[in-house]
PDB file of N, CA and C in Angstrom:
ATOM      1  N   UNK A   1      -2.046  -4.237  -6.149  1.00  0.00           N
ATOM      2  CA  UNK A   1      -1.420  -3.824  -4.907  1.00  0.00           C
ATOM      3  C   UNK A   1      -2.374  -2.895  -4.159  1.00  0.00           C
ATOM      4  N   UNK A   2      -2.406  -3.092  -3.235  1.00  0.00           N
ATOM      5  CA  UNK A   2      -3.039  -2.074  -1.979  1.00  0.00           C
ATOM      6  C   UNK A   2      -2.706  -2.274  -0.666  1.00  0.00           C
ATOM      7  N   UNK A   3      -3.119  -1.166   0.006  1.00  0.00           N
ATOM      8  CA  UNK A   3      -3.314  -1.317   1.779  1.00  0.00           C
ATOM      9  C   UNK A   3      -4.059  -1.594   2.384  1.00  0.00           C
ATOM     10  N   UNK A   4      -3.693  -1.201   3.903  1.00  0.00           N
ATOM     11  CA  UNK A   4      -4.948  -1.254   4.504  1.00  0.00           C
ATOM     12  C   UNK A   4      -5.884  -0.130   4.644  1.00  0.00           C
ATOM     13  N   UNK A   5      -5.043   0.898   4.321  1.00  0.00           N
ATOM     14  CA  UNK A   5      -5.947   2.226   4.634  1.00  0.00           C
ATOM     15  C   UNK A   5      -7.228   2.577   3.248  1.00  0.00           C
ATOM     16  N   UNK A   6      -6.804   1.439   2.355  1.00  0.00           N
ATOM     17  CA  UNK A   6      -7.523   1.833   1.178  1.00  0.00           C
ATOM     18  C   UNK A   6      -8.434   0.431   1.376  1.00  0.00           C
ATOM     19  N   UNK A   7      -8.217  -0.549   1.792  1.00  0.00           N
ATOM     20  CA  UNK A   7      -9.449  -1.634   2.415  1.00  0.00           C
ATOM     21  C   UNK A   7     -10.055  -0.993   3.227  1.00  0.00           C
ATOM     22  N   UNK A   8      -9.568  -0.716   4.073  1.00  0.00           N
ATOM     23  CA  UNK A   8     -10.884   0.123   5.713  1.00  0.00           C
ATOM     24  C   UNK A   8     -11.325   1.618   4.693  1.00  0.00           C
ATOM     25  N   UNK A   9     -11.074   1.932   3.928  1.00  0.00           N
ATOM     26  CA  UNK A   9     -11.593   3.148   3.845  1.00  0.00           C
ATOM     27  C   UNK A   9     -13.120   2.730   3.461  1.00  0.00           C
ATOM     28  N   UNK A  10     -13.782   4.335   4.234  1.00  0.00           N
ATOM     29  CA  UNK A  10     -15.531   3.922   4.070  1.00  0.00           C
ATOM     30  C   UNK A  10     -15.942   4.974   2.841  1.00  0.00           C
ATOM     31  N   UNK A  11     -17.212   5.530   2.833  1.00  0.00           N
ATOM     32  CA  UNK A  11     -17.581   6.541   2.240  1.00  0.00           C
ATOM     33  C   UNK A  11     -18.610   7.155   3.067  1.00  0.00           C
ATOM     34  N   UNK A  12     -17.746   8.477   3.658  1.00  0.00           N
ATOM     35  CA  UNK A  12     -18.574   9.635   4.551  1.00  0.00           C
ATOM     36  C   UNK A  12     -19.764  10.392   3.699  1.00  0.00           C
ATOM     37  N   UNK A  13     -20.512  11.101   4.433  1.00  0.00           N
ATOM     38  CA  UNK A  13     -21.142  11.943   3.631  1.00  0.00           C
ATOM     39  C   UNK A  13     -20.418  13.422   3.581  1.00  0.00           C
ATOM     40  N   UNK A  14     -20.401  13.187   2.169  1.00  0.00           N
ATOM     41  CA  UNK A  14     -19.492  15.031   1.608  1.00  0.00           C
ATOM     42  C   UNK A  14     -19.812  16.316   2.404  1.00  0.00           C
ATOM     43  N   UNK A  15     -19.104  17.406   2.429  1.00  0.00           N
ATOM     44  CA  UNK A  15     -19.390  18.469   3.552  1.00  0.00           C
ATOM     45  C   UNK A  15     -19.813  19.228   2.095  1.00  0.00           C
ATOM     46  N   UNK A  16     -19.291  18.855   1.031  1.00  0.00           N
ATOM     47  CA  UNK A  16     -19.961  19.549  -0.087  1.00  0.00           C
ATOM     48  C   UNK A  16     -20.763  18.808  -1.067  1.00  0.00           C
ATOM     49  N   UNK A  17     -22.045  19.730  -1.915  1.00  0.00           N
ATOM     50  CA  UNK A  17     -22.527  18.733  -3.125  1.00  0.00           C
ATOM     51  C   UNK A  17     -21.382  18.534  -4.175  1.00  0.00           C
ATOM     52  N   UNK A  18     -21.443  17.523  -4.727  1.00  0.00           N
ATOM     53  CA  UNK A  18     -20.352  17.093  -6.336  1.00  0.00           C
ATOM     54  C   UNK A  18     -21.143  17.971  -7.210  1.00  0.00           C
ATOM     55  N   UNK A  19     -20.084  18.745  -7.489  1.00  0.00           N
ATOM     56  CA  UNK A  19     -20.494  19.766  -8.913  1.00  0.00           C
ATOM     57  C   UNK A  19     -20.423  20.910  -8.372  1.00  0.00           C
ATOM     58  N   UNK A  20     -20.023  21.238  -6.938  1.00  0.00           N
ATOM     59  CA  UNK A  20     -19.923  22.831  -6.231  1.00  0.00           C
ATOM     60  C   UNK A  20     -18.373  23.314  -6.426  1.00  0.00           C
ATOM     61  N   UNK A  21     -17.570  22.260  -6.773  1.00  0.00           N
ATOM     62  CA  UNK A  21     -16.202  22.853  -6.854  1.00  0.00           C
ATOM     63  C   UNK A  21     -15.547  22.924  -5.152  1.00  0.00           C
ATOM     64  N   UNK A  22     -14.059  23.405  -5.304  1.00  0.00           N
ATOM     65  CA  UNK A  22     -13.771  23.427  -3.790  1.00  0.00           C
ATOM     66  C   UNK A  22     -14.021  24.802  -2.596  1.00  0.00           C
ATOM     67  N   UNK A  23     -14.388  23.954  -1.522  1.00  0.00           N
ATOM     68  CA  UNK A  23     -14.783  25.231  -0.804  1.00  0.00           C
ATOM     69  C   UNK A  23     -14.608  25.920  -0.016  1.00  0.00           C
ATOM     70  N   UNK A  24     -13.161  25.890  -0.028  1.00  0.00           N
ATOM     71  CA  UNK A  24     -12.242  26.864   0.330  1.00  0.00           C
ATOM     72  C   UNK A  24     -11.952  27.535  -0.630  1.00  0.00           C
ATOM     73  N   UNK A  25     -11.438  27.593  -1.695  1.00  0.00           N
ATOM     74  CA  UNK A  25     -11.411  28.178  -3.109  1.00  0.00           C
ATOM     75  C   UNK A  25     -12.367  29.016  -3.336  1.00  0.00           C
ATOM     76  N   UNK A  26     -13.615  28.625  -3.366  1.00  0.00           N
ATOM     77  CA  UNK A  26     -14.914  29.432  -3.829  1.00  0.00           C
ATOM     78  C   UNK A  26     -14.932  30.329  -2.826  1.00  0.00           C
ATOM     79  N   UNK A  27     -14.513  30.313  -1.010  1.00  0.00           N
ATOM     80  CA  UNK A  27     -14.435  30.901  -0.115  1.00  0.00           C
ATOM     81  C   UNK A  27     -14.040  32.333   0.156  1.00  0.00           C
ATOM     82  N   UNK A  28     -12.716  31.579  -0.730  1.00  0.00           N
ATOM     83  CA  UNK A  28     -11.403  32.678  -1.022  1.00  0.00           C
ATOM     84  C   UNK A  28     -12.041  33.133  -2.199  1.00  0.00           C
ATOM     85  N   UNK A  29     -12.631  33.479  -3.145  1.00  0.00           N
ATOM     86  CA  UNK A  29     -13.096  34.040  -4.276  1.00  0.00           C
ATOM     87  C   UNK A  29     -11.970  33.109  -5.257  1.00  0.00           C
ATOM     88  N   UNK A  30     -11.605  32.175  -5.110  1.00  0.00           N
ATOM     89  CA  UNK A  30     -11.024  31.514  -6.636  1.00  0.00           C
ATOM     90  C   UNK A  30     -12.326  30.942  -7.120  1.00  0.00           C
ATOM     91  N   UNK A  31     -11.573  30.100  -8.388  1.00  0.00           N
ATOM     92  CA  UNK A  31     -12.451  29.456  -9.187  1.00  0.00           C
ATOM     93  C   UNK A  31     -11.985  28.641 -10.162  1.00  0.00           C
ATOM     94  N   UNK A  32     -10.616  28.609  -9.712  1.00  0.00           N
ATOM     95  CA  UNK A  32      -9.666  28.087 -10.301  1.00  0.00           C
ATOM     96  C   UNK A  32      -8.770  26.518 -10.478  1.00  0.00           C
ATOM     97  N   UNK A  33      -9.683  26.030  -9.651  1.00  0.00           N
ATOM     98  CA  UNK A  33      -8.721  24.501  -9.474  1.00  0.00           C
ATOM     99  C   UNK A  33      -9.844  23.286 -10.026  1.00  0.00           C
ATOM    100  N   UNK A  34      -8.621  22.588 -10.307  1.00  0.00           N
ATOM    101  CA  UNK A  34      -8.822  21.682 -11.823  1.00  0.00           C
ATOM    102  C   UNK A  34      -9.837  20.173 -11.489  1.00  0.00           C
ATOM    103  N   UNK A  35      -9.523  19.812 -10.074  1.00  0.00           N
ATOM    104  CA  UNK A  35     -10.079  18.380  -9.775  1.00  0.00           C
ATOM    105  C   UNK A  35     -10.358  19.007  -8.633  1.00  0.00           C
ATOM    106  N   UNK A  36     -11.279  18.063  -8.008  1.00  0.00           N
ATOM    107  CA  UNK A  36     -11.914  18.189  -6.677  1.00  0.00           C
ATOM    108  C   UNK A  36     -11.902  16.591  -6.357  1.00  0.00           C
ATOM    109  N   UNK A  37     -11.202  16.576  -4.980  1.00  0.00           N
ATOM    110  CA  UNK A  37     -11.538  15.260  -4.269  1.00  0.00           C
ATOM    111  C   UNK A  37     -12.091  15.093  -2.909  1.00  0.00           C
ATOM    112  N   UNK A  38     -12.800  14.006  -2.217  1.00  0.00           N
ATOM    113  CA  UNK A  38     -13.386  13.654  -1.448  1.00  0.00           C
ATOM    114  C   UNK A  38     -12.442  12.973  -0.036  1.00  0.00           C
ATOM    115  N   UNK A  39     -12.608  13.574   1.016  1.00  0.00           N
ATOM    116  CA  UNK A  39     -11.173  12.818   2.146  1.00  0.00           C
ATOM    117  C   UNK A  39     -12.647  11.489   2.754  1.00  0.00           C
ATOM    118  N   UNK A  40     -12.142  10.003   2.339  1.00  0.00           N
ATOM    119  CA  UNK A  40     -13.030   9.272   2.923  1.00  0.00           C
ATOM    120  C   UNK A  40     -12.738   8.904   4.738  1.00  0.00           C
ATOM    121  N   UNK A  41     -12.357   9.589   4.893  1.00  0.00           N
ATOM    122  CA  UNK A  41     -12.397   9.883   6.791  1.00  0.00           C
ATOM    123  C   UNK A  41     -13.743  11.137   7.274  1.00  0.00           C
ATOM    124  N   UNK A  42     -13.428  11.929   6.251  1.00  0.00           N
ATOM    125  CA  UNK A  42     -14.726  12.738   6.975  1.00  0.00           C
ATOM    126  C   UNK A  42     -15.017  13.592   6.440  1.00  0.00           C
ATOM    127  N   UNK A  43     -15.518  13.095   5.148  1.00  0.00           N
ATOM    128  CA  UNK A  43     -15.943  14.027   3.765  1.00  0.00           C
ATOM    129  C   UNK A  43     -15.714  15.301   3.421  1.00  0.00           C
ATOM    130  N   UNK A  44     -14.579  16.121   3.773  1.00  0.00           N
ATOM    131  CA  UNK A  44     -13.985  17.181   3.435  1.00  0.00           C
ATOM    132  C   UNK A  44     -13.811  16.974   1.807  1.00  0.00           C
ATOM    133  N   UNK A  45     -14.335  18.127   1.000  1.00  0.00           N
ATOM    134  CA  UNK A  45     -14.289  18.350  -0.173  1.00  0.00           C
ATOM    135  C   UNK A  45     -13.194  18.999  -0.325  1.00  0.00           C
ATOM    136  N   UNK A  46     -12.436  19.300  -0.874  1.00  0.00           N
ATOM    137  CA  UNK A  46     -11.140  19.994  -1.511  1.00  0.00           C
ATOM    138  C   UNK A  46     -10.686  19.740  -3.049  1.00  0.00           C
ATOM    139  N   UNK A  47      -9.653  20.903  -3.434  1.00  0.00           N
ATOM    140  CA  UNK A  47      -9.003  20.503  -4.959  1.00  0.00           C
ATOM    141  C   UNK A  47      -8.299  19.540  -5.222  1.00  0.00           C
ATOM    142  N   UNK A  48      -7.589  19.363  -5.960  1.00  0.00           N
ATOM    143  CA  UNK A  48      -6.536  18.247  -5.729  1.00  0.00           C
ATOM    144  C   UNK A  48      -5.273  18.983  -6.364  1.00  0.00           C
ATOM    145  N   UNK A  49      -3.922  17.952  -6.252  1.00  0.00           N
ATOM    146  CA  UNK A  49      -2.454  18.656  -6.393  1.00  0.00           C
ATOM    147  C   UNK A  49      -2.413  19.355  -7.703  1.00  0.00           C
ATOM    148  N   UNK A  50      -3.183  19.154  -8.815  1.00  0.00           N
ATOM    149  CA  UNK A  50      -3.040  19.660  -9.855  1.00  0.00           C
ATOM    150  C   UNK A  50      -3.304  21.595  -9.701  1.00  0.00           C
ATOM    151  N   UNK A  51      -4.020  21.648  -9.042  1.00  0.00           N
ATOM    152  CA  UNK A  51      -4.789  23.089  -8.432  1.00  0.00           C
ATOM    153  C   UNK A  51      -3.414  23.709  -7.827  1.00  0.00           C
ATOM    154  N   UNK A  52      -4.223  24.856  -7.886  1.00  0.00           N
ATOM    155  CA  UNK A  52      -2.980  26.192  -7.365  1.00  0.00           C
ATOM    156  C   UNK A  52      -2.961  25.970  -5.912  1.00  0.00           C
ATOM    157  N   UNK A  53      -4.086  25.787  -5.167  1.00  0.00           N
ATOM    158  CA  UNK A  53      -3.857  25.935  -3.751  1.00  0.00           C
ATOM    159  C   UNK A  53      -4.149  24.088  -2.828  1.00  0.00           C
ATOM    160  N   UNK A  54      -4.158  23.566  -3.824  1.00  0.00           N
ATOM    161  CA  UNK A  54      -4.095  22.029  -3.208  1.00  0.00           C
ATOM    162  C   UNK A  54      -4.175  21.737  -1.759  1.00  0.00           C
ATOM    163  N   UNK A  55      -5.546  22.221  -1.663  1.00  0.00           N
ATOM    164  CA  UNK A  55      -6.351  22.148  -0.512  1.00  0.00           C
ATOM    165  C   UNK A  55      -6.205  20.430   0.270  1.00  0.00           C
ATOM    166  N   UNK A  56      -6.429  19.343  -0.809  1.00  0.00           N
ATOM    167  CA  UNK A  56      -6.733  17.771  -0.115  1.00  0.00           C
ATOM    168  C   UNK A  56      -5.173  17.777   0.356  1.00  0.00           C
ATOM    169  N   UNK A  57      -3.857  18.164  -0.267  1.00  0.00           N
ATOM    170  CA  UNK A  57      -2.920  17.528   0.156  1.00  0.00           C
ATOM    171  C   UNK A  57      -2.706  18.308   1.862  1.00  0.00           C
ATOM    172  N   UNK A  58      -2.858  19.366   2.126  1.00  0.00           N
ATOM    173  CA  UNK A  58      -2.944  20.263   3.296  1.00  0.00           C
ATOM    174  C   UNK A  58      -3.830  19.604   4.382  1.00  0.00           C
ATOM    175  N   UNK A  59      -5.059  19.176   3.585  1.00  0.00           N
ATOM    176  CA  UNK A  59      -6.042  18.315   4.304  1.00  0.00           C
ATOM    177  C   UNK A  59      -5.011  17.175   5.254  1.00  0.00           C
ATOM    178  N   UNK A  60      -4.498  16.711   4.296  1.00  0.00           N
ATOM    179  CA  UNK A  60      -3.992  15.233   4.905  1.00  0.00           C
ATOM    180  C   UNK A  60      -2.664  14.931   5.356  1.00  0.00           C
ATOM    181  N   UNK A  61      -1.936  16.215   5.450  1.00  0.00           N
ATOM    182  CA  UNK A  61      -0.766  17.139   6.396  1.00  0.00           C
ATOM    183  C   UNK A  61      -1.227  17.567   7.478  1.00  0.00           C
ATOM    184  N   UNK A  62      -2.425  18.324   7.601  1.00  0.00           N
ATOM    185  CA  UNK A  62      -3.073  18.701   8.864  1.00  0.00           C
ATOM    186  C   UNK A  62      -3.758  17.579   9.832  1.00  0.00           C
ATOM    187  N   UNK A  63      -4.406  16.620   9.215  1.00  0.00           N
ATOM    188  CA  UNK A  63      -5.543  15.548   9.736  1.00  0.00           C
ATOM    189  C   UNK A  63      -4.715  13.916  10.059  1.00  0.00           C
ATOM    190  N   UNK A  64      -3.979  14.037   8.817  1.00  0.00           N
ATOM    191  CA  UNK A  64      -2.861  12.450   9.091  1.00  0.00           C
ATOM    192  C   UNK A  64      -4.293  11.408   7.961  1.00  0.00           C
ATOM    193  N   UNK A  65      -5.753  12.219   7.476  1.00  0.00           N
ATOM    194  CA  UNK A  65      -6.302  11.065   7.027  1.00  0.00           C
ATOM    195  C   UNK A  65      -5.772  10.534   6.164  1.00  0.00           C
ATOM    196  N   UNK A  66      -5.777   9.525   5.736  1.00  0.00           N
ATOM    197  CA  UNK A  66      -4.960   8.951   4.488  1.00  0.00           C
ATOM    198  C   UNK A  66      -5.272   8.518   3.618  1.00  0.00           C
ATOM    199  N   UNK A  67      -6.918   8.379   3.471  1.00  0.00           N
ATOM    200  CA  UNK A  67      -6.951   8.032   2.010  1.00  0.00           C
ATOM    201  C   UNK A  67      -8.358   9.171   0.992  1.00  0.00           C
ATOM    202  N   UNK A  68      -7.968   9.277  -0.058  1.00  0.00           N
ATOM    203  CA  UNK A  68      -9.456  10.428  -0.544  1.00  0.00           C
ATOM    204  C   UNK A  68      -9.699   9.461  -1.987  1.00  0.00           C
ATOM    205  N   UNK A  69     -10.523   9.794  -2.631  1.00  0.00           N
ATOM    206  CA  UNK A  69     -11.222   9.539  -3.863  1.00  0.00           C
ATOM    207  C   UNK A  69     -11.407  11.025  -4.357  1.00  0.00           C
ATOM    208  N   UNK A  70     -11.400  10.394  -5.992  1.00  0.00           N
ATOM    209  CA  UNK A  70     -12.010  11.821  -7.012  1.00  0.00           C
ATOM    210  C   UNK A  70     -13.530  11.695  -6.534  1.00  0.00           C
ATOM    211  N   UNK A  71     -13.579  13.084  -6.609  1.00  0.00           N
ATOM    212  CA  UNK A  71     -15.484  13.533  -6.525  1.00  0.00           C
ATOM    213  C   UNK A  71     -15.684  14.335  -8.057  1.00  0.00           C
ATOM    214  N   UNK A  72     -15.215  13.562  -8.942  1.00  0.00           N
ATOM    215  CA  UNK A  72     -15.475  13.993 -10.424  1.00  0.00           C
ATOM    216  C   UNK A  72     -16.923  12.962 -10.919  1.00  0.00           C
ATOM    217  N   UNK A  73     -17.322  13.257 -11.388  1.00  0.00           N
ATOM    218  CA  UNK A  73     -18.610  12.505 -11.656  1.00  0.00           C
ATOM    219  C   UNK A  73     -17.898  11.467 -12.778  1.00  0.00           C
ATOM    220  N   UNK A  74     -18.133  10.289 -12.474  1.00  0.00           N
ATOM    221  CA  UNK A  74     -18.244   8.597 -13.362  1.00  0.00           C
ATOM    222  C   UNK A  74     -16.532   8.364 -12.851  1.00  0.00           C
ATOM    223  N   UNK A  75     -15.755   9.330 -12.098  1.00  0.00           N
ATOM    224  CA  UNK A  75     -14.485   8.580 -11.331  1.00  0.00           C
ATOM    225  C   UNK A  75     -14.870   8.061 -10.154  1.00  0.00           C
ATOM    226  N   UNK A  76     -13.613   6.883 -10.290  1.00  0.00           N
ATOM    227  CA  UNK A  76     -14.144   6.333  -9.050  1.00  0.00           C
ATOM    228  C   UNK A  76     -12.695   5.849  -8.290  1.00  0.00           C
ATOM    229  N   UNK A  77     -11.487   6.124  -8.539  1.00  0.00           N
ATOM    230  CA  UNK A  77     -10.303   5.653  -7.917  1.00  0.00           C
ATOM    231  C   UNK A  77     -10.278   6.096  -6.895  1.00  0.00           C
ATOM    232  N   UNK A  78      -9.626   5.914  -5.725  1.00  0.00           N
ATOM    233  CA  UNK A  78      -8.742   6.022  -4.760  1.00  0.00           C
ATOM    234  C   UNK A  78      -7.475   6.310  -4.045  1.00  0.00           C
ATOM    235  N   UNK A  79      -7.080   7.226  -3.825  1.00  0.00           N
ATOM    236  CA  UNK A  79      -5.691   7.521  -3.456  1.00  0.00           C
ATOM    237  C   UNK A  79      -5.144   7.756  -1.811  1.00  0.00           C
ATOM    238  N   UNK A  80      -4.142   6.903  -1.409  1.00  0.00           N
ATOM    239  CA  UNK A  80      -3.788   6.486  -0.205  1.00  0.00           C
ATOM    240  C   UNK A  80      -2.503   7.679   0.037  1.00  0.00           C
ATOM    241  N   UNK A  81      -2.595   8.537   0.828  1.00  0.00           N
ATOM    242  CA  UNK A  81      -1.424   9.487   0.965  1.00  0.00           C
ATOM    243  C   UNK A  81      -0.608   8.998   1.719  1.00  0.00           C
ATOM    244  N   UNK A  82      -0.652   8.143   2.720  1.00  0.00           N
ATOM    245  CA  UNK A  82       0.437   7.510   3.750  1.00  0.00           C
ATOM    246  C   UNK A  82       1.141   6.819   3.228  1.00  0.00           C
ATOM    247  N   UNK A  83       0.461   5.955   1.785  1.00  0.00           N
ATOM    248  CA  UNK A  83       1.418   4.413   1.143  1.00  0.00           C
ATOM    249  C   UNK A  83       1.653   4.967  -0.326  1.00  0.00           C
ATOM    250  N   UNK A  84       1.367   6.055  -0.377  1.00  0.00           N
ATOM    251  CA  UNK A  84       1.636   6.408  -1.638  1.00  0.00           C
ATOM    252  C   UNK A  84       0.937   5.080  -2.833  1.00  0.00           C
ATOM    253  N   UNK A  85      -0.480   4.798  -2.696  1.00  0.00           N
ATOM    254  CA  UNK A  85      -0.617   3.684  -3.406  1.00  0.00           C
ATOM    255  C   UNK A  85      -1.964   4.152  -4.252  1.00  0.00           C
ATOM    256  N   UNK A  86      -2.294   3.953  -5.025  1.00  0.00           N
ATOM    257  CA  UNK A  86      -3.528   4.161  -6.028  1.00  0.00           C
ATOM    258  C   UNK A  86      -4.409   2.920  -5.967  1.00  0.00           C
ATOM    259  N   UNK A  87      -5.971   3.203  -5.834  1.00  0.00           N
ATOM    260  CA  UNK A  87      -7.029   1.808  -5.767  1.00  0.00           C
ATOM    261  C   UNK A  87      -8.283   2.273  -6.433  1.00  0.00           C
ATOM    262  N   UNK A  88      -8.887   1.141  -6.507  1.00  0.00           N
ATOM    263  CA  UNK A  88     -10.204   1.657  -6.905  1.00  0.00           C
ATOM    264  C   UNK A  88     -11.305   1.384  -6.398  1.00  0.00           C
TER     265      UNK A  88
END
């Protein structure tokens, strides 16, 4: 199963390197959140929902983008926030 927002999705270039953690977090002096994901609309780095301050979901409340990927090194899924749908 999938969409369309997870077919059209591209891959931007990251506003952060993979392996810096999130950077709003690091901003704020945390250091604390568990996953970091990638918004493939316009490479905003952020934590993900597991994290205390779940920066990507705010991302995509504020922006409407709808789909991000893990920026964990050797992941590679996809997650569609509008269809609630998982890809890879």
């Amino acid at each position: 199963m999938t969409c369309e927002h997870l077919k059209n999705a591209t891959e931007p270039d990251p506003q952060a390197p993979q392996g810096a953690g999130c950077p709003e977090c690091v901003e704020d002096g945390y250091q604390d959140w568990v996953h970091v994901r990638l918004c493939l609309t316009c490479g905003y780095v952020a934590c993900c929902d597991s994290s205390p301050r779940r920066h990507m979901s705010r991302h995509y409340e504020e922006t409407g983008h709808p789909v991000m990927r893990s920026y964990e090194p050797g992941e590679h899924w996809k997650w569609c926030f509008a269809d609630e749908i998982l890809g890879a």
